[in-house]
PDB file of N, CA and C in Angstrom:
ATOM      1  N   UNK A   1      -8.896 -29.478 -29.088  1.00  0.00           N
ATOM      2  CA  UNK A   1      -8.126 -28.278 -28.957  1.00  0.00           C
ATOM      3  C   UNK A   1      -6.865 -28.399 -29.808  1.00  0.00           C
ATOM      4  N   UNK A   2      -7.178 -27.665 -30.924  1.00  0.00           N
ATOM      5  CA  UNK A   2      -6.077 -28.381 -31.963  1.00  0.00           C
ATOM      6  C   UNK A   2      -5.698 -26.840 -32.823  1.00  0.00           C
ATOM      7  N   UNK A   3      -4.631 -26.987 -33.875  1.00  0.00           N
ATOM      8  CA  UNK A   3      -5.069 -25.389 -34.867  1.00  0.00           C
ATOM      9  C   UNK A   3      -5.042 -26.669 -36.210  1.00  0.00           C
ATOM     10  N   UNK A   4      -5.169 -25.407 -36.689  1.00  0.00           N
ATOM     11  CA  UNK A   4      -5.588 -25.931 -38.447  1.00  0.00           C
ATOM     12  C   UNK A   4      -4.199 -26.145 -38.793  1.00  0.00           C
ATOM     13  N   UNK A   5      -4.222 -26.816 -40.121  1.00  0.00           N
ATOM     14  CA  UNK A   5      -5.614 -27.191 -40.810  1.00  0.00           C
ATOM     15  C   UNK A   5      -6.441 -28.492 -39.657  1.00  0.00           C
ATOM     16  N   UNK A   6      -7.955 -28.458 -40.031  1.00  0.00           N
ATOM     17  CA  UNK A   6      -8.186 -29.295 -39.621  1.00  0.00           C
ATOM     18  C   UNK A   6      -8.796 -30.685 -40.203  1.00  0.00           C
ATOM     19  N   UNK A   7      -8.709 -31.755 -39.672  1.00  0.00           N
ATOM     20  CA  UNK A   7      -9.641 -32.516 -40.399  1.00  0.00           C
ATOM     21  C   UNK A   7     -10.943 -32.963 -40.269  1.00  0.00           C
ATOM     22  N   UNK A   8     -11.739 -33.426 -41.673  1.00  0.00           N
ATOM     23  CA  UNK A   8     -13.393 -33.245 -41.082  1.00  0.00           C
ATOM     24  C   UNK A   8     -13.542 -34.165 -40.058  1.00  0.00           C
ATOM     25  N   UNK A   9     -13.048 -35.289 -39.996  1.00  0.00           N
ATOM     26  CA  UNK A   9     -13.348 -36.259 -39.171  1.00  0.00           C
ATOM     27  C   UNK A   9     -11.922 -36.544 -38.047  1.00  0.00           C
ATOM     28  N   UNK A  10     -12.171 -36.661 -36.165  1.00  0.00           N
ATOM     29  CA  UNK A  10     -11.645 -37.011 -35.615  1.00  0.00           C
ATOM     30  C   UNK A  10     -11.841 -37.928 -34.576  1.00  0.00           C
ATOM     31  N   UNK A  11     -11.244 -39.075 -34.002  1.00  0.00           N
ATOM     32  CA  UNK A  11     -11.451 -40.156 -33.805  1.00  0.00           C
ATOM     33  C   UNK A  11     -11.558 -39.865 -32.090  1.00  0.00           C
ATOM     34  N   UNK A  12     -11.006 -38.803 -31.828  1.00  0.00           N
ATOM     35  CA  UNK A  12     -10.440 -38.691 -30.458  1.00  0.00           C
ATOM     36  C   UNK A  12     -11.575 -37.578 -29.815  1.00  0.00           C
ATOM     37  N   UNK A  13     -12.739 -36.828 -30.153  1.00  0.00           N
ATOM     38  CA  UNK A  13     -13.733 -35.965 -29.423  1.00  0.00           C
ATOM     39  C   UNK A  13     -14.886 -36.907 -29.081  1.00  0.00           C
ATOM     40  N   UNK A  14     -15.395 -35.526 -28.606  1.00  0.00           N
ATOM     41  CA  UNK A  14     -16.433 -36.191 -27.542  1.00  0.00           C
ATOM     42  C   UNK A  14     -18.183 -36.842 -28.234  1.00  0.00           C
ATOM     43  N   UNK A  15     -18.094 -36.611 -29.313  1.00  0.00           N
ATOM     44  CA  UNK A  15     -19.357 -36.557 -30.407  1.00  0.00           C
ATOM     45  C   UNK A  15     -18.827 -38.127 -31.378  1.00  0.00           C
ATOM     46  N   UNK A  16     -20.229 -38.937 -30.994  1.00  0.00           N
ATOM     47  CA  UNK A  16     -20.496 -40.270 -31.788  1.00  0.00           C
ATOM     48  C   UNK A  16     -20.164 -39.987 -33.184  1.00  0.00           C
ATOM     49  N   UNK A  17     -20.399 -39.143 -34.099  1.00  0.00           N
ATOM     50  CA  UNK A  17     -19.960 -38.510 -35.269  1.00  0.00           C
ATOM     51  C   UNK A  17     -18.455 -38.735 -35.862  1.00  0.00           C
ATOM     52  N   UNK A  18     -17.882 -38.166 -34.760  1.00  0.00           N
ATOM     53  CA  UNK A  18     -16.192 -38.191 -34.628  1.00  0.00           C
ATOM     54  C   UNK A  18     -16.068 -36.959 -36.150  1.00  0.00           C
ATOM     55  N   UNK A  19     -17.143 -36.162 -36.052  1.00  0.00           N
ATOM     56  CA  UNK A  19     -16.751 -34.620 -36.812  1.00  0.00           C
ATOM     57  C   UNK A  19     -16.371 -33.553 -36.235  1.00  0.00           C
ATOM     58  N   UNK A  20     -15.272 -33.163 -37.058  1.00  0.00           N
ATOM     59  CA  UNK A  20     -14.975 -31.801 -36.062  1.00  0.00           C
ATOM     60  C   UNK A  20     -15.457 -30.603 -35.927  1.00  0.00           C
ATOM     61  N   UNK A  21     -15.557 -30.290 -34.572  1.00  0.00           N
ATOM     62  CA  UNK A  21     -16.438 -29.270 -34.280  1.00  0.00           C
ATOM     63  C   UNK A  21     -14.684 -28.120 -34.271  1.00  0.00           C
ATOM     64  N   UNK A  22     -15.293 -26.391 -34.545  1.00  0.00           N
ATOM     65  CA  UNK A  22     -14.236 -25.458 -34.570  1.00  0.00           C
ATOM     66  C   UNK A  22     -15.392 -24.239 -33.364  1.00  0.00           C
ATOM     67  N   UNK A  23     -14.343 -23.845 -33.157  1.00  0.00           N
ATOM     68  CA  UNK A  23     -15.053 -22.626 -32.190  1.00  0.00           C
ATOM     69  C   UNK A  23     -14.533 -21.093 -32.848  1.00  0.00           C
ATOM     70  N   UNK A  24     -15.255 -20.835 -33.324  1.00  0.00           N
ATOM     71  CA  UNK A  24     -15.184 -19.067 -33.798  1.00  0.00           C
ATOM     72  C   UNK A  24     -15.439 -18.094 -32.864  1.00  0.00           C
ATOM     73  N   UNK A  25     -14.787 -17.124 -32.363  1.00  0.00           N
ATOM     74  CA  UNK A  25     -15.227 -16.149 -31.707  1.00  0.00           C
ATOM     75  C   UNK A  25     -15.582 -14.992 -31.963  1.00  0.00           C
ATOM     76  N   UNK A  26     -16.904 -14.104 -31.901  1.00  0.00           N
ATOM     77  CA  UNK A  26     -17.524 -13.452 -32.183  1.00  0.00           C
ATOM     78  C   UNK A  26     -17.653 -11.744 -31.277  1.00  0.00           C
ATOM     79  N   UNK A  27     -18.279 -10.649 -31.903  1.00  0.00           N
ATOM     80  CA  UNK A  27     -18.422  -9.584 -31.044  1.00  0.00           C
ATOM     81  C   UNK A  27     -20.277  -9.532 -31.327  1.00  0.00           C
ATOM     82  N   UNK A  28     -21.165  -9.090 -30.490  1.00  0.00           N
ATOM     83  CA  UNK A  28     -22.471  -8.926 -30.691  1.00  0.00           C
ATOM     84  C   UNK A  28     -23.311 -10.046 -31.145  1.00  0.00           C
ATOM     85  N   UNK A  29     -23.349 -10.992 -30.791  1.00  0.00           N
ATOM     86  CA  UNK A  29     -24.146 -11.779 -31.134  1.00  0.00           C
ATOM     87  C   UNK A  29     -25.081 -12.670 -30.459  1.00  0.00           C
ATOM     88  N   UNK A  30     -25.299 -11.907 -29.419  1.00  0.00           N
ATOM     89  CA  UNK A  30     -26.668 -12.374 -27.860  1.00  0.00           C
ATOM     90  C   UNK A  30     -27.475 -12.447 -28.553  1.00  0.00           C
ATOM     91  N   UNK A  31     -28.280 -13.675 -28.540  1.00  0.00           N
ATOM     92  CA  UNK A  31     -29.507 -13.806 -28.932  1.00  0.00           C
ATOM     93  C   UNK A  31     -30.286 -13.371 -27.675  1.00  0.00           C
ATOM     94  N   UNK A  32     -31.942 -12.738 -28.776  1.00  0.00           N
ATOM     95  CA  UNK A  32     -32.762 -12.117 -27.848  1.00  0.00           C
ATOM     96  C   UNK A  32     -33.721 -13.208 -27.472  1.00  0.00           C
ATOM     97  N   UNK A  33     -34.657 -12.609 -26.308  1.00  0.00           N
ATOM     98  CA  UNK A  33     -35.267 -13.949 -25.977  1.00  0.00           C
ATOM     99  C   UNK A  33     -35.866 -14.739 -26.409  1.00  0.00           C
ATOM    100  N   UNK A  34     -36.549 -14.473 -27.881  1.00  0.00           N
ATOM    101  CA  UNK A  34     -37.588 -14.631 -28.259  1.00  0.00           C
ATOM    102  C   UNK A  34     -36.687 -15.750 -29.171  1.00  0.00           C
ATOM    103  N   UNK A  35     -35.205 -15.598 -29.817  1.00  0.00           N
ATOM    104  CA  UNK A  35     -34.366 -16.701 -30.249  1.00  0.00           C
ATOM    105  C   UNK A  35     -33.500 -17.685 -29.598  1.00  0.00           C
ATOM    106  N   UNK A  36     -33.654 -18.936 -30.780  1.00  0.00           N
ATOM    107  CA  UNK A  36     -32.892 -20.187 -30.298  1.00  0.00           C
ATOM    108  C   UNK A  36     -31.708 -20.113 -31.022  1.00  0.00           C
ATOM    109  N   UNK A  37     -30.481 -20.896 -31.566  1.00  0.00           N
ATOM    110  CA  UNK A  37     -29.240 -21.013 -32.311  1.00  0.00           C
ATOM    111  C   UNK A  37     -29.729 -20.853 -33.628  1.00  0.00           C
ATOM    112  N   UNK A  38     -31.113 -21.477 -33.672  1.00  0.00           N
ATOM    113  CA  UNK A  38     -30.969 -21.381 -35.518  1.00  0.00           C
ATOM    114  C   UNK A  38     -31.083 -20.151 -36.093  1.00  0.00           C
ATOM    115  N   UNK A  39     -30.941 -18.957 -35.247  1.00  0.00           N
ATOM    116  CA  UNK A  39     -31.397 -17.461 -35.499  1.00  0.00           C
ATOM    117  C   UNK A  39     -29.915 -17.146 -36.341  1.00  0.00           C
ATOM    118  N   UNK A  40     -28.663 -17.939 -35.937  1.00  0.00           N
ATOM    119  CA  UNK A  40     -27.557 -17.854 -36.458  1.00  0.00           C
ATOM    120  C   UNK A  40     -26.975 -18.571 -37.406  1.00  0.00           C
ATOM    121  N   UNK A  41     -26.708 -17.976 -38.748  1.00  0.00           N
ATOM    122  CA  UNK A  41     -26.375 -18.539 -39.541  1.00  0.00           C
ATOM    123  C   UNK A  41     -25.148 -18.584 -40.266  1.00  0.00           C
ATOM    124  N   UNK A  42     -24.527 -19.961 -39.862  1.00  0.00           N
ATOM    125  CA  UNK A  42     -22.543 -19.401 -40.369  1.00  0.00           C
ATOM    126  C   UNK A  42     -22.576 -20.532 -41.265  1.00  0.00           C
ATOM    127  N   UNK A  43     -22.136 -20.311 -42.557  1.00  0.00           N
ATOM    128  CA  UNK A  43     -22.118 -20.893 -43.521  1.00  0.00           C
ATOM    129  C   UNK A  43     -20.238 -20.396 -44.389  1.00  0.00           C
ATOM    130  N   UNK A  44     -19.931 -21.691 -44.953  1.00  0.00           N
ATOM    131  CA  UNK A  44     -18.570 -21.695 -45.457  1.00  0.00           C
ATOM    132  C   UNK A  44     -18.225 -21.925 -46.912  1.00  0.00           C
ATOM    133  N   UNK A  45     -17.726 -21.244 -47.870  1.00  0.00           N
ATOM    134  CA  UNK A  45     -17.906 -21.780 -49.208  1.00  0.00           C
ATOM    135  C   UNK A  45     -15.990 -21.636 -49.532  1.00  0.00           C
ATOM    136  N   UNK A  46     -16.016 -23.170 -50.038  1.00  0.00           N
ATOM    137  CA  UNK A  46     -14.694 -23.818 -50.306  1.00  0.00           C
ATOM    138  C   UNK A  46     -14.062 -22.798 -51.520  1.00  0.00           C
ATOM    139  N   UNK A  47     -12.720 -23.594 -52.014  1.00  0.00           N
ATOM    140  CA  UNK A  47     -12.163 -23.040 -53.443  1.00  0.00           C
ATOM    141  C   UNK A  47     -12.547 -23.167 -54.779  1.00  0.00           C
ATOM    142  N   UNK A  48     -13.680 -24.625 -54.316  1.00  0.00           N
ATOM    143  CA  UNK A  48     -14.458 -24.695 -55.775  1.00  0.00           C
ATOM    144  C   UNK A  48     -15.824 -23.486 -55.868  1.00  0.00           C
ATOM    145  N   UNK A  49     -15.835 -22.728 -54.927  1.00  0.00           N
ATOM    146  CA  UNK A  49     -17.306 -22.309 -54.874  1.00  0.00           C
ATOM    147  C   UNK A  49     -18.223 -22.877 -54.271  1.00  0.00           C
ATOM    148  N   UNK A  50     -18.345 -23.838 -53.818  1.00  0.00           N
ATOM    149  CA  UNK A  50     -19.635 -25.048 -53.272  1.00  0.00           C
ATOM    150  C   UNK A  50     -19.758 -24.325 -51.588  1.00  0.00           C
ATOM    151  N   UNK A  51     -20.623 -24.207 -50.910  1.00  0.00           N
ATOM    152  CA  UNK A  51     -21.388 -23.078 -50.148  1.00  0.00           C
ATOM    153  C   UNK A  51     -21.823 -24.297 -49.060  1.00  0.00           C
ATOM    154  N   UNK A  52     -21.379 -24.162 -48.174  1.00  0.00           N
ATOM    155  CA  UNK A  52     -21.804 -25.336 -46.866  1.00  0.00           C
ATOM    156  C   UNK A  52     -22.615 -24.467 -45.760  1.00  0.00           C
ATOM    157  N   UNK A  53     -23.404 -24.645 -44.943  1.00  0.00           N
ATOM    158  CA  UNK A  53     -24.225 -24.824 -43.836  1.00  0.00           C
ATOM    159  C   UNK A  53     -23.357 -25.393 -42.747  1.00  0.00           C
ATOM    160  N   UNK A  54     -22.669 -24.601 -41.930  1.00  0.00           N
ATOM    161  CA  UNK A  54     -22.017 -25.249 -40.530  1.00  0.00           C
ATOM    162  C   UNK A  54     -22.972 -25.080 -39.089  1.00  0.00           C
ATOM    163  N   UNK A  55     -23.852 -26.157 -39.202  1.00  0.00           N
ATOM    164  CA  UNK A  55     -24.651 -26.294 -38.129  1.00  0.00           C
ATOM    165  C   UNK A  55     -24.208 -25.509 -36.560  1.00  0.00           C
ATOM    166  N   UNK A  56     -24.546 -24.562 -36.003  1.00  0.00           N
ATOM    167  CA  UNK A  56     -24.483 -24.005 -34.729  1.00  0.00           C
ATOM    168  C   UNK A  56     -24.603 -25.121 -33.571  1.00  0.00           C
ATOM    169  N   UNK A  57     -23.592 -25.633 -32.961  1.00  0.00           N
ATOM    170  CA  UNK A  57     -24.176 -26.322 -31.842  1.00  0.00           C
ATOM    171  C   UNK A  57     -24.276 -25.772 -30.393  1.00  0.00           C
ATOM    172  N   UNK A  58     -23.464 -24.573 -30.355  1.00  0.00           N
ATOM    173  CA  UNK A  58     -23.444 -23.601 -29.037  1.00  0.00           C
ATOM    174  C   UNK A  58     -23.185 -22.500 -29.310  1.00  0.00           C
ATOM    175  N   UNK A  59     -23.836 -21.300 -28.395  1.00  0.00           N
ATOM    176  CA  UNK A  59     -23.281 -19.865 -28.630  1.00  0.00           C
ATOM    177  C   UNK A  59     -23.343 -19.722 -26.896  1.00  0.00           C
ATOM    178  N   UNK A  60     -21.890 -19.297 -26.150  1.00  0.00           N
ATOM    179  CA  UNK A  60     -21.337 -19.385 -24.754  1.00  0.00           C
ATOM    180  C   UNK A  60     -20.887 -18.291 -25.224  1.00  0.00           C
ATOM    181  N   UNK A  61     -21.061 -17.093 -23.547  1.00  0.00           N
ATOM    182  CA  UNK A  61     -19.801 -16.156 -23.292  1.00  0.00           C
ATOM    183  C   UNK A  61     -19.082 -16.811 -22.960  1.00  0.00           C
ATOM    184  N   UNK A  62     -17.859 -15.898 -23.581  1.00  0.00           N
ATOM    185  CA  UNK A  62     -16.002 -16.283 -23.172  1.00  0.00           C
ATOM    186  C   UNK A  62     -16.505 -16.109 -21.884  1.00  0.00           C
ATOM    187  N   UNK A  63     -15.947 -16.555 -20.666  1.00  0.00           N
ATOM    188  CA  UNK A  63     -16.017 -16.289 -18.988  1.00  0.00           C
ATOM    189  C   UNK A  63     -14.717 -15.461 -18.837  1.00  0.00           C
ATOM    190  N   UNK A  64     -15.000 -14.140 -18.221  1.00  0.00           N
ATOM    191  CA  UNK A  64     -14.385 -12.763 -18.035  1.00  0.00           C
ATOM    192  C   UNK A  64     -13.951 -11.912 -18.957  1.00  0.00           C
ATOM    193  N   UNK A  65     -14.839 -11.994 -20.276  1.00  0.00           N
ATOM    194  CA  UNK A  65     -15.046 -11.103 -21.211  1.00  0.00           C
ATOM    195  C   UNK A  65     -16.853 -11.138 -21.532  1.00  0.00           C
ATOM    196  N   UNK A  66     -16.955 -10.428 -20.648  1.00  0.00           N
ATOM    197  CA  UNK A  66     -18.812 -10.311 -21.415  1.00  0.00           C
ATOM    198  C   UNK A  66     -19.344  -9.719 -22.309  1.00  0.00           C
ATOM    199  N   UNK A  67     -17.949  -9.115 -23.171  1.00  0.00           N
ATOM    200  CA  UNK A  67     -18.768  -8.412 -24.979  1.00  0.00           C
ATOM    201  C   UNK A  67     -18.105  -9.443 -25.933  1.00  0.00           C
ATOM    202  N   UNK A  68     -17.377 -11.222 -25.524  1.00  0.00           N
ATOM    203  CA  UNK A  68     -17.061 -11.579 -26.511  1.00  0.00           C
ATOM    204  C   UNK A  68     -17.433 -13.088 -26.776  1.00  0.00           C
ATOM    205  N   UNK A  69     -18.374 -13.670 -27.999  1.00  0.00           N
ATOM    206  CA  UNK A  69     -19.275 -14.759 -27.890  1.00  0.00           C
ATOM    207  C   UNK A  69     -18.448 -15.911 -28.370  1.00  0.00           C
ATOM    208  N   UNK A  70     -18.375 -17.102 -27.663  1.00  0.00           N
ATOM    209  CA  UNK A  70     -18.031 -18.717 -28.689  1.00  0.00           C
ATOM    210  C   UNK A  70     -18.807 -19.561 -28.977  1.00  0.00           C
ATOM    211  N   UNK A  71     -18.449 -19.037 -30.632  1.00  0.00           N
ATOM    212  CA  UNK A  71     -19.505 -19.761 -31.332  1.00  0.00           C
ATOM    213  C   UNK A  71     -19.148 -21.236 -31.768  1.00  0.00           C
ATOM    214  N   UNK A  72     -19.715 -22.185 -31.345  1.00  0.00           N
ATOM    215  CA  UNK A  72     -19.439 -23.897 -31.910  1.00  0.00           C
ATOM    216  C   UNK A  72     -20.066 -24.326 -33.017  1.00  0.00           C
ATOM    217  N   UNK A  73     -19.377 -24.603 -33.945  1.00  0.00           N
ATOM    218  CA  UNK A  73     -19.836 -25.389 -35.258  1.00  0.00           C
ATOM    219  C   UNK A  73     -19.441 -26.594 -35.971  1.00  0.00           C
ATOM    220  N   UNK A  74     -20.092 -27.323 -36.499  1.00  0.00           N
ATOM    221  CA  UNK A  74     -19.735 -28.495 -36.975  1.00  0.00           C
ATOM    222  C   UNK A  74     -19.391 -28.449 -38.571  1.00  0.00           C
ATOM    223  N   UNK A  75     -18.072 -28.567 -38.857  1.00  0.00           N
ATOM    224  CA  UNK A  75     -17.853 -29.277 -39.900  1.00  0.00           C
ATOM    225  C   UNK A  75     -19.192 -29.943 -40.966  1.00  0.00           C
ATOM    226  N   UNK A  76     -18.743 -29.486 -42.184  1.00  0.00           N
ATOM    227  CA  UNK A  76     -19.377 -30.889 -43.025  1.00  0.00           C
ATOM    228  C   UNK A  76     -19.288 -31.699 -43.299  1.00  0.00           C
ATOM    229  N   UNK A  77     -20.027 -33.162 -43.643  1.00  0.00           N
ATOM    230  CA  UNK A  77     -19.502 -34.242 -43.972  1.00  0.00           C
ATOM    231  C   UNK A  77     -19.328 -34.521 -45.145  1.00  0.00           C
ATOM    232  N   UNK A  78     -18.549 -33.465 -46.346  1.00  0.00           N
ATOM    233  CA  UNK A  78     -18.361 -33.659 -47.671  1.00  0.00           C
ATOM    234  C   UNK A  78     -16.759 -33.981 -47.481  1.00  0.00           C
ATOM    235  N   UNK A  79     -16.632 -35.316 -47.560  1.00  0.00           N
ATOM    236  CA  UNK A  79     -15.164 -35.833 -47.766  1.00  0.00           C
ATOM    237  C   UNK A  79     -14.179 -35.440 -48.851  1.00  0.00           C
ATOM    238  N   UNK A  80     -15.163 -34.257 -49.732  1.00  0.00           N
ATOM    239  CA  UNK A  80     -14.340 -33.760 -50.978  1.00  0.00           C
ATOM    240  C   UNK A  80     -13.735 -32.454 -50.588  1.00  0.00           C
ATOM    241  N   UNK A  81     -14.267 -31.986 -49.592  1.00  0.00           N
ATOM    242  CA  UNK A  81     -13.368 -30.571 -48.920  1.00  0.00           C
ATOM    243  C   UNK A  81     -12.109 -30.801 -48.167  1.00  0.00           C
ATOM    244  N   UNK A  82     -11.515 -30.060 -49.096  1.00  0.00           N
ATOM    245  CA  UNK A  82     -10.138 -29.640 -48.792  1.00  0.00           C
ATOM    246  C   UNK A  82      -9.605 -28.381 -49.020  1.00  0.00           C
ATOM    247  N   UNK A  83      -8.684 -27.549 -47.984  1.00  0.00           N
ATOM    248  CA  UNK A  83      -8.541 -26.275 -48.808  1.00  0.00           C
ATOM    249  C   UNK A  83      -8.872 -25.178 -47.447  1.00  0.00           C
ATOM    250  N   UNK A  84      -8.801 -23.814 -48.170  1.00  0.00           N
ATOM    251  CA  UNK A  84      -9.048 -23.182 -47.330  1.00  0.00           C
ATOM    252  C   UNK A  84     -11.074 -22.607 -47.612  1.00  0.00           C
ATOM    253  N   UNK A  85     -11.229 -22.500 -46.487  1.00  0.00           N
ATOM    254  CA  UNK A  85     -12.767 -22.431 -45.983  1.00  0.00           C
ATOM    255  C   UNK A  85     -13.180 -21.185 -45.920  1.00  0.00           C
ATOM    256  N   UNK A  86     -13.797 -19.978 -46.724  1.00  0.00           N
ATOM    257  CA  UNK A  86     -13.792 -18.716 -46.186  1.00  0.00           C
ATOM    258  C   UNK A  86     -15.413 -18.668 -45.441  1.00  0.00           C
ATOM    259  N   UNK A  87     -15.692 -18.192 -44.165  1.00  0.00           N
ATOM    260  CA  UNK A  87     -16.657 -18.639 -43.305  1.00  0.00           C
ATOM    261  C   UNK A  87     -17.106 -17.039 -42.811  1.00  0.00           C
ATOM    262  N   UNK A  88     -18.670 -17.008 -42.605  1.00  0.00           N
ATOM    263  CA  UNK A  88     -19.154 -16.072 -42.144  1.00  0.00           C
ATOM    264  C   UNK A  88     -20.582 -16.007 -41.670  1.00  0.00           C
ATOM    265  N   UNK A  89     -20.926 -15.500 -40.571  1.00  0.00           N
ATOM    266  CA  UNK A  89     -21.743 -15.606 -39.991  1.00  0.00           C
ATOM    267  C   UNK A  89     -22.636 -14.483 -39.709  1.00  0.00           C
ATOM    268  N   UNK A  90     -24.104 -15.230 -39.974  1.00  0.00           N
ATOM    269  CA  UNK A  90     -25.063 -13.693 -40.716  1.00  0.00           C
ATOM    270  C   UNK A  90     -26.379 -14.158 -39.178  1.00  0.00           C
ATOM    271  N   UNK A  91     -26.228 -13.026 -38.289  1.00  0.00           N
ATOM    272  CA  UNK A  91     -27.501 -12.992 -37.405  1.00  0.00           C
ATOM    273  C   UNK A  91     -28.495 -11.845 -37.553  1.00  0.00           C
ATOM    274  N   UNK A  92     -30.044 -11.890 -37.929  1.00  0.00           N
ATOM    275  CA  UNK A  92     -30.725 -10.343 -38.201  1.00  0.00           C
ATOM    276  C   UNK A  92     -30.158  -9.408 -39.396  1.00  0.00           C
ATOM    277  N   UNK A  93     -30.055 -10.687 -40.226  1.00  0.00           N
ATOM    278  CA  UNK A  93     -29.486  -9.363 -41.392  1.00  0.00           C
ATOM    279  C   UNK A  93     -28.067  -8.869 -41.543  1.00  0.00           C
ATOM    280  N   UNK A  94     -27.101  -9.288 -40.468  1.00  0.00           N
ATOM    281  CA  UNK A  94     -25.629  -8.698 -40.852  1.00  0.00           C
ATOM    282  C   UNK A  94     -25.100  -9.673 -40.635  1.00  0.00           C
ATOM    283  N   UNK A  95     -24.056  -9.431 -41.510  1.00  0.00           N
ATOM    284  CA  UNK A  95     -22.678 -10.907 -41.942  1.00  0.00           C
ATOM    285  C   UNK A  95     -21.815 -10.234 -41.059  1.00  0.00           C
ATOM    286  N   UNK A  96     -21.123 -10.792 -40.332  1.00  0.00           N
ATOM    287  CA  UNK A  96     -19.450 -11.104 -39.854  1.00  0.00           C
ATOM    288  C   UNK A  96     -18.936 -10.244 -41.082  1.00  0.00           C
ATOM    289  N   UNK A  97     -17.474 -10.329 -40.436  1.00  0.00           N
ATOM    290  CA  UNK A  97     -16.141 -10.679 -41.492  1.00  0.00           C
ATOM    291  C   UNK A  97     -15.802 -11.642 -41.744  1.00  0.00           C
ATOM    292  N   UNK A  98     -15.482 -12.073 -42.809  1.00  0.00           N
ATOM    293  CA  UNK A  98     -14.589 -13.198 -43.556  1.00  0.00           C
ATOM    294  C   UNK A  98     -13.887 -14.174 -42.700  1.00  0.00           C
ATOM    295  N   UNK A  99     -13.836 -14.920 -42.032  1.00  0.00           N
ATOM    296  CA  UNK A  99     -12.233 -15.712 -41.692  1.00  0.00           C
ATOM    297  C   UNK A  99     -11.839 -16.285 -42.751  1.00  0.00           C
ATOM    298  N   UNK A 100     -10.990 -17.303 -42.669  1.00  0.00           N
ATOM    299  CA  UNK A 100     -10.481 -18.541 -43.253  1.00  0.00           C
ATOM    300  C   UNK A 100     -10.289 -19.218 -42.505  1.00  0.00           C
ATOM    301  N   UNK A 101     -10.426 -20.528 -42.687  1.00  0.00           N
ATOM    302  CA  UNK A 101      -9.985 -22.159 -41.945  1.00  0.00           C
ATOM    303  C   UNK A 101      -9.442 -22.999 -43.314  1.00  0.00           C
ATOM    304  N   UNK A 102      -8.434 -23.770 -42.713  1.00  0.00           N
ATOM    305  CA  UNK A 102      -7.578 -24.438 -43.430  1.00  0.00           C
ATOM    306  C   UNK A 102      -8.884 -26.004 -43.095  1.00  0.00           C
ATOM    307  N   UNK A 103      -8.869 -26.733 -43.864  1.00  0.00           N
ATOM    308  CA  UNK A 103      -9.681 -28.280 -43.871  1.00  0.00           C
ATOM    309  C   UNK A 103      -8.135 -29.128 -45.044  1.00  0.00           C
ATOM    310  N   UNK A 104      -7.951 -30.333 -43.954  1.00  0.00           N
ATOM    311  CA  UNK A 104      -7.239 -31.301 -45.192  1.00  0.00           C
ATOM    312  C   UNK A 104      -7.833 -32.720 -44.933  1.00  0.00           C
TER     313      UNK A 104
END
């Protein structure tokens, strides 16, 4: 429970990895029954252009908001990212909006 920037690797969570996981929060994005996480796809491309895959490890309702989703993702393990991260997440055909995340 930290803010940015963040770093890829932390010594102090709960994952053998010691990569950091970020939580994005989302509007519409219940998977139907027939889907698992990989139906969601949030992917991040740095300042050089280079295009990352941020593995989904959970999609949880917020508890006492039931139209708003937290989404968990893992970091990459490219020790050459640094910078700001512009990130977006595509389920059934539609992308998110844009964020940014700071990585140092």
């Amino acid at each position: 429970m930290t803010v940015e920037p963040f770093p890829l690797l932390t010594p102090n969570n709960f994952s053998p990895d010691q990569r950091t996981r970020i939580a994005l929060f989302a509007m519409n994005v219940g998977l139907l029954q027939s889907e698992t996480l990989s139906a969601i796809n949030v992917s991040g491309v740095d300042t050089r252009s280079v295009t990352y895959n941020l593995p989904v490890e959970s999609l949880t309702i917020v508890p006492g908001f039931d139209w708003l989703y937290n989404v968990i993702v893992r970091l990459p393990d490219d020790t050459t990212l640094k910078g700001d991260v512009a990130i977006t997440l595509t389920l059934r055909g539609q992308t998110s909006n844009t964020v940014f995340v700071s990585i140092h």
